[in-house]
C-alpha atoms as a PDB file:
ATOM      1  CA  UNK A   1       1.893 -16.347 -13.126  1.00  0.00           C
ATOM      2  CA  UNK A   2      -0.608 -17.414 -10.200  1.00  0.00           C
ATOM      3  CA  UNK A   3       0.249 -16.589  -6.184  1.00  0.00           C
ATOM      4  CA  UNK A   4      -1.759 -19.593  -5.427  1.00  0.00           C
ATOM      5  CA  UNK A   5       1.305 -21.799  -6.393  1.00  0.00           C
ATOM      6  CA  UNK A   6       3.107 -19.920  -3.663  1.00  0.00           C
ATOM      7  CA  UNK A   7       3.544 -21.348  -0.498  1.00  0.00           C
ATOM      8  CA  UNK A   8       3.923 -19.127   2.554  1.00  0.00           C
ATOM      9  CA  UNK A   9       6.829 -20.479   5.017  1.00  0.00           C
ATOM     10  CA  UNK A  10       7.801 -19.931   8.475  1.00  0.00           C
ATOM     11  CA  UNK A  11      11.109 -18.477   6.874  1.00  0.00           C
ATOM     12  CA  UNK A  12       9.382 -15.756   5.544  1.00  0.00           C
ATOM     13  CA  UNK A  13       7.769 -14.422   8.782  1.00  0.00           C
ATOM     14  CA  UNK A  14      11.485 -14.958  10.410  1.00  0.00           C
ATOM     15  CA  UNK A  15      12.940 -13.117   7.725  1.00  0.00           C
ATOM     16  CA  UNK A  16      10.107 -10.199   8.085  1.00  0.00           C
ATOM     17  CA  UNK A  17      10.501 -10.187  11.959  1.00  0.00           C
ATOM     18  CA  UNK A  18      14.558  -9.873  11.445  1.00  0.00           C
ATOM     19  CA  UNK A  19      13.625  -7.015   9.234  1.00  0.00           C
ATOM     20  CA  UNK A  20      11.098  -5.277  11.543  1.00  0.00           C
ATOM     21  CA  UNK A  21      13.412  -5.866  14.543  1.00  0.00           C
ATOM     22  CA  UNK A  22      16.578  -4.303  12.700  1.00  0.00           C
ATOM     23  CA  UNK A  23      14.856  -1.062  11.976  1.00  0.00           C
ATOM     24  CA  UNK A  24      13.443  -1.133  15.430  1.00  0.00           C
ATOM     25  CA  UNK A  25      17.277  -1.364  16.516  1.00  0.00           C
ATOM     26  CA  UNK A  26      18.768   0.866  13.911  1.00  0.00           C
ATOM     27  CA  UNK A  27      15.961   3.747  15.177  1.00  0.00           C
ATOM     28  CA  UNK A  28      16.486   2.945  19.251  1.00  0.00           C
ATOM     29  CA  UNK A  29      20.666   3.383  18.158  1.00  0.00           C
ATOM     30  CA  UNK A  30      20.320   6.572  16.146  1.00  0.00           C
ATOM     31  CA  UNK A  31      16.644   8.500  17.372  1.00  0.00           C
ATOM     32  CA  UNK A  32      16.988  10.461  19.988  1.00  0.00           C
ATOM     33  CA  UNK A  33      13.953  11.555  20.476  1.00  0.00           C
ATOM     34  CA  UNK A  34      12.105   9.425  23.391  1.00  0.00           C
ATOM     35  CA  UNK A  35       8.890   9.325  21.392  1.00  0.00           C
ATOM     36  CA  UNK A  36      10.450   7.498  18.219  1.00  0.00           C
ATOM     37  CA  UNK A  37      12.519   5.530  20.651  1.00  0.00           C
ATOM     38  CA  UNK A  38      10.193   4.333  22.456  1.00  0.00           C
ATOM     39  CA  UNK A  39       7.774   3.231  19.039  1.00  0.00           C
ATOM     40  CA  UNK A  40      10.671   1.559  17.954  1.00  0.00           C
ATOM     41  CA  UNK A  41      11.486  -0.516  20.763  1.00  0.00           C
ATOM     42  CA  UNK A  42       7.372  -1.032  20.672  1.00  0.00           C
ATOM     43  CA  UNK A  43       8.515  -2.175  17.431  1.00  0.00           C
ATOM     44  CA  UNK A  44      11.290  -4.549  18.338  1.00  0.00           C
ATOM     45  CA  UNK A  45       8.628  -6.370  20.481  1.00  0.00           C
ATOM     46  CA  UNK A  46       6.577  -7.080  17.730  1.00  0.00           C
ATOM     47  CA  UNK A  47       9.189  -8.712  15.574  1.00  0.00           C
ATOM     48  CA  UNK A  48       9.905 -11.254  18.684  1.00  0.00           C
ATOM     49  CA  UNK A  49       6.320 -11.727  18.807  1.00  0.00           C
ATOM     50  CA  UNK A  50       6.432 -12.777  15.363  1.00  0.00           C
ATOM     51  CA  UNK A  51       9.405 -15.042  15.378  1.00  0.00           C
ATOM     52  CA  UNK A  52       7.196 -16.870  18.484  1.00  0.00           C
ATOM     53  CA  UNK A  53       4.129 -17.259  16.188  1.00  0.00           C
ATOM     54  CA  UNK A  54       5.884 -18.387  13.187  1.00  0.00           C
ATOM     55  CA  UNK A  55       7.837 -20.987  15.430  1.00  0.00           C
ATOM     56  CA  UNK A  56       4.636 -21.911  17.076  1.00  0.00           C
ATOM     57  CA  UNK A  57       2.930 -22.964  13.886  1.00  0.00           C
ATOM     58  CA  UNK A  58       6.133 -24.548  12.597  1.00  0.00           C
ATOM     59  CA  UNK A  59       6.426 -26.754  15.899  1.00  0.00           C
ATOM     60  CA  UNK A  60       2.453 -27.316  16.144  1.00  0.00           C
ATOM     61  CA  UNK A  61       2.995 -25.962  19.991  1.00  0.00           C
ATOM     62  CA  UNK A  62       0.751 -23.410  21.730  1.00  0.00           C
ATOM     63  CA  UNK A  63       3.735 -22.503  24.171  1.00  0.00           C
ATOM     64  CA  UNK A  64       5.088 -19.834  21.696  1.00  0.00           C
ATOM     65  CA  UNK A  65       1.741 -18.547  22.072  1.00  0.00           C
ATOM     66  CA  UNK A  66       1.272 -18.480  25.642  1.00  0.00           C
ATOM     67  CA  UNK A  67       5.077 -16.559  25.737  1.00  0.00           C
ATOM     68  CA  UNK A  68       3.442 -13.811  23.335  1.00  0.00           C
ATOM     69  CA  UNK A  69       0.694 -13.262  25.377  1.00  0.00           C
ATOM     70  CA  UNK A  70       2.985 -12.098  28.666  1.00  0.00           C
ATOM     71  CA  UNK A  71       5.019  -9.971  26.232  1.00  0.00           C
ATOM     72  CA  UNK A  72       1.854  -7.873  25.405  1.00  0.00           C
ATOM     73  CA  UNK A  73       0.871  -8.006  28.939  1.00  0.00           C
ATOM     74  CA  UNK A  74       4.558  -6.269  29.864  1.00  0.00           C
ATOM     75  CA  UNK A  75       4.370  -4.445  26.459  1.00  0.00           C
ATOM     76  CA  UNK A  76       1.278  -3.087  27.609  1.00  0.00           C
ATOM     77  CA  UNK A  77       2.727  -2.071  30.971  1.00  0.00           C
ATOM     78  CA  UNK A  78       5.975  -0.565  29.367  1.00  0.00           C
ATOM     79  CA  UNK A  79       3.388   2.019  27.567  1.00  0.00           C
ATOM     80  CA  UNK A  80       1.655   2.831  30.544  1.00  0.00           C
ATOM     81  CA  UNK A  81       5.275   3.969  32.714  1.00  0.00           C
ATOM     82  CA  UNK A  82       6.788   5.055  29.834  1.00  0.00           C
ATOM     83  CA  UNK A  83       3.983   7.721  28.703  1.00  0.00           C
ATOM     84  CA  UNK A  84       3.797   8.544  32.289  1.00  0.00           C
ATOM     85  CA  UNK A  85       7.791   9.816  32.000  1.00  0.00           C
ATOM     86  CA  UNK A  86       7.834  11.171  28.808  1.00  0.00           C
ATOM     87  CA  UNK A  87       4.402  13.040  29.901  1.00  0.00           C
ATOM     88  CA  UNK A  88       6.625  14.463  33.133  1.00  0.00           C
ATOM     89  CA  UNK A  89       9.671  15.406  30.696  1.00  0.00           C
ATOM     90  CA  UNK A  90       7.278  17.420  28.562  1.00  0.00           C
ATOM     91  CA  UNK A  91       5.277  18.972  31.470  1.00  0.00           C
ATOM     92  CA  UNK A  92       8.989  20.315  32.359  1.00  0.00           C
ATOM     93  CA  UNK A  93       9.979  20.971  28.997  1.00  0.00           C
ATOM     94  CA  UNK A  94       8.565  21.319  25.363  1.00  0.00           C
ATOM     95  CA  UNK A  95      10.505  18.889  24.109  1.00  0.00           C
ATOM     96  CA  UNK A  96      11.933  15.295  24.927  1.00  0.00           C
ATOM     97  CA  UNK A  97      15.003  14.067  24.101  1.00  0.00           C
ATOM     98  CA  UNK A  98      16.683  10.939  25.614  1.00  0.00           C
ATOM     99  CA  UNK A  99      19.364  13.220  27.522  1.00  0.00           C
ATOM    100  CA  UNK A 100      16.759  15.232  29.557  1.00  0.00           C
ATOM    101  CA  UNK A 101      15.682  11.987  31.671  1.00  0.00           C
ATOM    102  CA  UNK A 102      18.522  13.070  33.630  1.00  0.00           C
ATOM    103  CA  UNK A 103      16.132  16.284  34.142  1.00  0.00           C
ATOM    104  CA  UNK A 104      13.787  13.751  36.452  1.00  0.00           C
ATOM    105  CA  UNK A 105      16.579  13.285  39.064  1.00  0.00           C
ATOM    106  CA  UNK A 106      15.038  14.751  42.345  1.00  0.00           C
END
């Protein structure tokens, strides 16, 4: 049995980005730790950032693309407010779960 016979679809990055993006939903629904919520909405992002390459390539467009470039860009900006928070929960408190954001209120 060769691999070289196999040929690699656009349905089978969809069906890994569905994947990727139900554990990322299954750990935002049931974590409630901030930390793990927050990686798993990281990794929510990246399954839609898959499912716009694959259909990219599949359409020949660059648009798809383009689109995943501006989700890193607010990815990126996502990480850099939500470490600030989680950083100011854990300066108050050792630990960080998702009810002590109410902890923030001034």
């Amino acid at each position: 049995m060769t691999l070289a016979a196999l040929e690699i679809t656009s349905s089978y990055y969809l069906v890994l980005a569905a994947m990727v993006f139900t554990i990322g939903a299954v750990g935002v629904l049931t974590r409630r730790n901030v930390l793990v919520m927050f990686m798993c909405v990281e990794l929510m992002l990246n399954a839609v950032n898959l499912s716009f390459v694959a259909f990219a390539r599949a359409l020949d467009d660059v648009t798809g693309q383009v689109i995943v470039f501006f989700v890193l860009v607010v990815a990126a900006a996502e990480v850099a407010v939500g470490l600030a928070i989680i950083v100011a929960i854990f300066r108050r408190r050792r630990h960080a779960t998702a009810d002590d954001l109410l902890a923030l209120r001034g």
